[in-house]
Protein backbone atom coordinates (compact mmCIF):
# COMPACT_ATOMS: atom_id res chain seq x y z
CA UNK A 1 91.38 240.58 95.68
CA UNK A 2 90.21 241.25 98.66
CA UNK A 3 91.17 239.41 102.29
CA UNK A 4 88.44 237.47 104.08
CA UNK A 5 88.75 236.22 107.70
CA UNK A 6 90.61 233.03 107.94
CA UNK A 7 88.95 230.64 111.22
CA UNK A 8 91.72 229.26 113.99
CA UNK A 9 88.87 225.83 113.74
CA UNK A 10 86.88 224.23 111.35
CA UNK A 11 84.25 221.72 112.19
CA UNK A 12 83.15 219.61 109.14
CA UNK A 13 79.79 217.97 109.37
CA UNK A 14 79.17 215.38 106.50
CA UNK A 15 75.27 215.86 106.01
CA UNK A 16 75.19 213.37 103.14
CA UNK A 17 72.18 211.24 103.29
CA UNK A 18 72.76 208.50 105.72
CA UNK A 19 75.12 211.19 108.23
CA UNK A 20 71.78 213.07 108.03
CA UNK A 21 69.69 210.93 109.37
CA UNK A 22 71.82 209.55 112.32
CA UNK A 23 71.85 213.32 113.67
CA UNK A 24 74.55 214.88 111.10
CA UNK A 25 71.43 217.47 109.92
CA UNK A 26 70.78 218.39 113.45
CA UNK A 27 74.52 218.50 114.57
CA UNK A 28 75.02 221.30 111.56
CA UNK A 29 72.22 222.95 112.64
CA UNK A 30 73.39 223.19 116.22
CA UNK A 31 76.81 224.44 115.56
CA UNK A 32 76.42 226.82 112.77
CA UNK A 33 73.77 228.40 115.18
CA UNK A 34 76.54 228.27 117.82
CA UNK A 35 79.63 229.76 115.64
CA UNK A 36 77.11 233.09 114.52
CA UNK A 37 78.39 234.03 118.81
CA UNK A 38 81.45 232.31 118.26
CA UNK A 39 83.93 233.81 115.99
CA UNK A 40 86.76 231.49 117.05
CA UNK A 41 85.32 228.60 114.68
CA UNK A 42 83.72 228.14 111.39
CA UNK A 43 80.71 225.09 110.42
CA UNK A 44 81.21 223.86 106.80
CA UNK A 45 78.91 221.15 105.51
CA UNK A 46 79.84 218.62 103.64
CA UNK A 47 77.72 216.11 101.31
CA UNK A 48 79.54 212.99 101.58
CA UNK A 49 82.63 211.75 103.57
CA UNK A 50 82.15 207.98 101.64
CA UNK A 51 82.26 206.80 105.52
CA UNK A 52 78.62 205.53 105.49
CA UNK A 53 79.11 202.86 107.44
CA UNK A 54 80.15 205.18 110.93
CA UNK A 55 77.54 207.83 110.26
CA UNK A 56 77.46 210.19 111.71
CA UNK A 57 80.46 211.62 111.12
CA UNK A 58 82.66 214.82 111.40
CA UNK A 59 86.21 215.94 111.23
CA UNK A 60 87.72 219.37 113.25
CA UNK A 61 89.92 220.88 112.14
CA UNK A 62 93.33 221.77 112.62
CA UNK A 63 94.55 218.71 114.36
CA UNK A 64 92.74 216.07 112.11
CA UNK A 65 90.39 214.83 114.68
CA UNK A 66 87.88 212.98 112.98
CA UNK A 67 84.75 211.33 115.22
CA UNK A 68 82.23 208.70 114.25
CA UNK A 69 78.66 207.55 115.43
CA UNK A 70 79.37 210.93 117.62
CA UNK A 71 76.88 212.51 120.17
CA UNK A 72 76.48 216.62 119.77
CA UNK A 73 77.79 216.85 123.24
CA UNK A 74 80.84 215.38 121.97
CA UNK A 75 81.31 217.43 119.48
CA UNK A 76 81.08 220.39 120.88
CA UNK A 77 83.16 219.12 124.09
CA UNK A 78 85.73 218.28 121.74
CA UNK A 79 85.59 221.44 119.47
CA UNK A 80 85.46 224.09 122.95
CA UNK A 81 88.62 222.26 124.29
CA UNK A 82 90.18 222.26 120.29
CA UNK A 83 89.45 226.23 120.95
CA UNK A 84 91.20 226.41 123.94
CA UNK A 85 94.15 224.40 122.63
CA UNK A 86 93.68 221.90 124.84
CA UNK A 87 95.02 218.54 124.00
């Protein structure tokens, strides 16, 4: 088998129908464009959190943060200070 990089951050974006609509499409977009420069963090979509009603919504990973009817400049506030291990 062979090794494959293994990402300090993980931001999941739920794209499922309804997250997709409120902006979860566009956040994706945004930060998987951002993470091709950025090798500190990975951008994994998911289909469905089965948290409809606070769509958008996202989780980053490690620390469990998980954000709701979230703005993209949240996110990726929230994601640069995760990097820097802020708190």
């Amino acid at each position: 088998m062979g090794k494959f990089p293994i990402p300090d951050n993980v931001l999941y974006v739920c794209t499922g129908s309804k997250c997709a609509k409120r902006g979860g499409k566009s956040m994706y977009k945004i930060a998987k464009a951002l993470a091709k420069y950025d090798d500190s963090f990975e951008v994994v979509r998911t289909e469905c959190t089965d948290r409809c009603d606070w769509a958008p919504v996202c989780a980053i990973q490690p620390g469990n943060t998980w954000l709701k009817e979230y703005s993209e400049k949240e996110v990726l506030k929230l994601l640069q200070k995760q990097r820097r291990g802020e708190d």
